[in-house]
Protein backbone atom coordinates (compact mmCIF):
# COMPACT_ATOMS: atom_id res chain seq x y z
CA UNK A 1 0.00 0.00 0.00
CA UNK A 2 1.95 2.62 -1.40
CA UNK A 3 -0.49 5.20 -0.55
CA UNK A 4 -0.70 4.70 2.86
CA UNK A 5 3.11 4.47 3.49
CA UNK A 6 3.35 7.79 1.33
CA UNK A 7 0.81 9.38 3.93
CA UNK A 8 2.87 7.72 6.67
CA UNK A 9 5.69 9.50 6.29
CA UNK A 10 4.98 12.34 5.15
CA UNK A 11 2.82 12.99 8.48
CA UNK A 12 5.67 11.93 10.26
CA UNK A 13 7.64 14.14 8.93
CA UNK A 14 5.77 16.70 9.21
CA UNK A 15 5.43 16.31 12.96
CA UNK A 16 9.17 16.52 13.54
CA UNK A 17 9.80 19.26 11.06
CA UNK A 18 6.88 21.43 12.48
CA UNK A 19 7.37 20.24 16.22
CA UNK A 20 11.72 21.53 15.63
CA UNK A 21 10.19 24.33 13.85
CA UNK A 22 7.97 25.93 16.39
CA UNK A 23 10.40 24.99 19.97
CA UNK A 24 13.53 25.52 17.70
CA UNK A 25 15.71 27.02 20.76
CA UNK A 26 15.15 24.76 23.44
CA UNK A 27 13.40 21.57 21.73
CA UNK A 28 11.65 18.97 24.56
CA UNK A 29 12.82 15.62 22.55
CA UNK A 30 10.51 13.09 24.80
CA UNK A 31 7.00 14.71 23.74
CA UNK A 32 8.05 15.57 20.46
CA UNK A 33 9.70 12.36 20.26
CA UNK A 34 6.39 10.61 21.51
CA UNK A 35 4.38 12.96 19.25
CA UNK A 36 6.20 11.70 16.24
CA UNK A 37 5.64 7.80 17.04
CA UNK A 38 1.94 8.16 17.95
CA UNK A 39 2.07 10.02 14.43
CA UNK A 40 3.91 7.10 12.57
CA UNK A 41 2.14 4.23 14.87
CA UNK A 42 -1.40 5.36 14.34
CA UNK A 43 -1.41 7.15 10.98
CA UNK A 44 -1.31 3.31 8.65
CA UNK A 45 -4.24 2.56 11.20
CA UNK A 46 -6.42 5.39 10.62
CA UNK A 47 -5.63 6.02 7.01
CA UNK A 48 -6.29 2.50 5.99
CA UNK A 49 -9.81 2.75 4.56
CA UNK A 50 -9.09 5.84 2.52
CA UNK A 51 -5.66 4.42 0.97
CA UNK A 52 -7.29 1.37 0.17
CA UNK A 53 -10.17 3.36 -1.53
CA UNK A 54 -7.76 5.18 -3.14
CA UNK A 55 -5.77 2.61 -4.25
CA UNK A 56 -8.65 0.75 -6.26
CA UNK A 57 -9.48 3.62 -7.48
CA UNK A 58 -6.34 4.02 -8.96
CA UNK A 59 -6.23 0.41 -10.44
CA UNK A 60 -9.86 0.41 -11.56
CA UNK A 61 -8.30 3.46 -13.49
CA UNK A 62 -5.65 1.14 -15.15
CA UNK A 63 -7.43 -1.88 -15.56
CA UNK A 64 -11.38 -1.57 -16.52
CA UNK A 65 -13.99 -3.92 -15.77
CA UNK A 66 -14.69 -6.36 -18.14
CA UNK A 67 -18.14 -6.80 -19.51
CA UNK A 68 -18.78 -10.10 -17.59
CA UNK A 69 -17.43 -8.21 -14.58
CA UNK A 70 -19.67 -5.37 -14.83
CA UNK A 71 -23.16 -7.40 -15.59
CA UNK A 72 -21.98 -9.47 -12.22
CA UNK A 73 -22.18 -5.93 -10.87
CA UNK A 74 -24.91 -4.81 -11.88
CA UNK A 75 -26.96 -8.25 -10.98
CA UNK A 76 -25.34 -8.30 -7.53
CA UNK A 77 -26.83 -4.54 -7.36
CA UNK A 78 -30.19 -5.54 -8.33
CA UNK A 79 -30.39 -8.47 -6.44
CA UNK A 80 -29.75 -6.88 -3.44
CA UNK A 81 -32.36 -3.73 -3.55
């Protein structure tokens, strides 16, 4: 999932950076430290659902249904209202 470690670390990142940024003279390293792996820990957990959404989106974009793919659809649709 690509996607998902993309958002990973760039959040993660972003934590440090902005956390060094904005205590710059006298840093505290254990909550920023903490801060940054709550950020990478929790951030593939959370994100999940949308990377994977975005991810078949993605592929679906590459590879298009097939007709007998898409009437399966469609039946599995109507069958189900």
């Amino acid at each position: 999932m690509i996607i998902n470690t993309g958002a990973t670390l760039f959040l993660t990142l972003a934590v440090l950076v902005l956390g060094l940024w904005a205590t710059w003279p006298s840093v505290p390293w254990v909550p920023l430290s903490i801060a940054t792996i709550l950020a990478a820990g929790l951030t593939p957990i959370l994100f999940y659902p949308r990377s994977k959404t975005l991810w078949m989106a993605v592929e679906l974009s590459y590879h298009r249904l097939e007709d007998a793919e898409r009437l399966a659809a469609i039946e599995r649709i109507e069958s189900a209202g």
